[in-house]
Protein backbone atom coordinates (compact mmCIF):
# COMPACT_ATOMS: atom_id res chain seq x y z
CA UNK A 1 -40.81 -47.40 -45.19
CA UNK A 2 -42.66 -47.56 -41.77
CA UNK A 3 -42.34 -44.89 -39.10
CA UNK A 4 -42.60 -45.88 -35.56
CA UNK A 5 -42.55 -42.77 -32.72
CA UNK A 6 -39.01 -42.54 -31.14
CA UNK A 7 -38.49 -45.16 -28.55
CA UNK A 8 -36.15 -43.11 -26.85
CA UNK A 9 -38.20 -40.37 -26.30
CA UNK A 10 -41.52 -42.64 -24.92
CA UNK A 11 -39.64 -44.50 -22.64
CA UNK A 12 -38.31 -41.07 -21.46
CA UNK A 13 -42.17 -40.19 -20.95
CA UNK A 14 -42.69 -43.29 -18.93
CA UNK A 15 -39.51 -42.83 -16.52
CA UNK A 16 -41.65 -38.70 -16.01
CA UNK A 17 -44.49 -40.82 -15.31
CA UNK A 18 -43.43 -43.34 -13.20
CA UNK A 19 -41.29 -40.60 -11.19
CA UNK A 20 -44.69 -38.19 -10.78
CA UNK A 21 -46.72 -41.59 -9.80
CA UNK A 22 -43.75 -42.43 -7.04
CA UNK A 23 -44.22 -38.38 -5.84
CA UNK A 24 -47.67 -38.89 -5.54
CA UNK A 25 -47.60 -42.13 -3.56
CA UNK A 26 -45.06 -39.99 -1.28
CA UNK A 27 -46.05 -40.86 3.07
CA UNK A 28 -46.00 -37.13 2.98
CA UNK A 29 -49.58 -36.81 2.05
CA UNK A 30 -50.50 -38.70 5.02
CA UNK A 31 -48.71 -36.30 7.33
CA UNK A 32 -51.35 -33.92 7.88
CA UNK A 33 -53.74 -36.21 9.11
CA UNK A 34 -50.87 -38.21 11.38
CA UNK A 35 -50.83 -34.32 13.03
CA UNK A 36 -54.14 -33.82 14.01
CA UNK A 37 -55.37 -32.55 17.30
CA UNK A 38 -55.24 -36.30 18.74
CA UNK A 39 -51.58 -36.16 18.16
CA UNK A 40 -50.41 -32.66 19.39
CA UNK A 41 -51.53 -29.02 19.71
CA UNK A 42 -50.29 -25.64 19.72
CA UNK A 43 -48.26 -23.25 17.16
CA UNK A 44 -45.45 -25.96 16.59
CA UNK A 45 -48.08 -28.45 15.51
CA UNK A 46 -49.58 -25.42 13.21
CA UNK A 47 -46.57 -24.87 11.88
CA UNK A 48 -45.49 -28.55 11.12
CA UNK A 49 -49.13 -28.36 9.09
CA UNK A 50 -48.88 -25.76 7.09
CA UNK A 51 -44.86 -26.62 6.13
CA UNK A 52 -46.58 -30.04 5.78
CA UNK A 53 -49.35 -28.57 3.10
CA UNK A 54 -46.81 -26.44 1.39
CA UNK A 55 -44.46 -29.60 0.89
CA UNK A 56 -47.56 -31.47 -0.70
CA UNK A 57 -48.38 -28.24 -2.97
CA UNK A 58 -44.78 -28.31 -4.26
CA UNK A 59 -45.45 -32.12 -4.90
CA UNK A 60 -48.54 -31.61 -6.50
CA UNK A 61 -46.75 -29.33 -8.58
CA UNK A 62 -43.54 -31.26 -9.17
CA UNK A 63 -46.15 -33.93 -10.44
CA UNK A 64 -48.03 -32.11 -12.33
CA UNK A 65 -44.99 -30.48 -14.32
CA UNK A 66 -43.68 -34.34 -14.73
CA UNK A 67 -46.64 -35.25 -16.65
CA UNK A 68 -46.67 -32.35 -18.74
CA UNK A 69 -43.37 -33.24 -19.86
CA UNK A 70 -44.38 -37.06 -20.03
CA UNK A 71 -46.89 -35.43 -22.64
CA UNK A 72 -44.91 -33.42 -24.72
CA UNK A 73 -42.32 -35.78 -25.18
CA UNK A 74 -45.15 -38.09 -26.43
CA UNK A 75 -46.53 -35.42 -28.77
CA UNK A 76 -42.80 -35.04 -30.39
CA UNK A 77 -42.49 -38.77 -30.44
CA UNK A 78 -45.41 -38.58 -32.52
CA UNK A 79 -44.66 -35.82 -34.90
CA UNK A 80 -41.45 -37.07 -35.35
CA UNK A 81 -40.66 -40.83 -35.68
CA UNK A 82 -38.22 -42.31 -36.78
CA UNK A 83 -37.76 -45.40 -39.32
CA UNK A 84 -39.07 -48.56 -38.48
CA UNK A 85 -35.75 -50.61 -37.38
């Protein structure tokens, strides 16, 4: 009998990964340079950059814990697959 990883649980992983690599293509990490001092000035434009850098550190983040589930569902598919069909 031949054992394949779950299908299931990959494609899973790629939908994490394709998600993450959509967050991290987000127009939001070309905010902070669209806000530069050619643009505007002053503690409203501060503001808008640092709510602007916390956003992306919250993506970065959201990314990051997308691939680390991409992963271990991988690593399960592995140690547990499932009858060739």
């Amino acid at each position: 009998m031949t054992t394949t990883p779950d299908p299931d649980a990959l494609e899973r992983a790629r939908a994490l990964r394709s998600l993450a690599a959509r967050i991290d293509a987000s127009v939001l990490h070309d905010l902070v340079a669209a806000a530069g001092d050619d643009t505007w000035r002053g503690p409203t434009a501060d503001a808008f950059v640092a709510e602007v850098r916390w956003a992306e550190r919250r993506c970065d983040d959201a990314s990051a814990a997308l691939r680390a589930a991409a992963r271990g569902l991988e690593r399960a598919a592995a140690a547990h697959p499932i009858a060739a069909r």
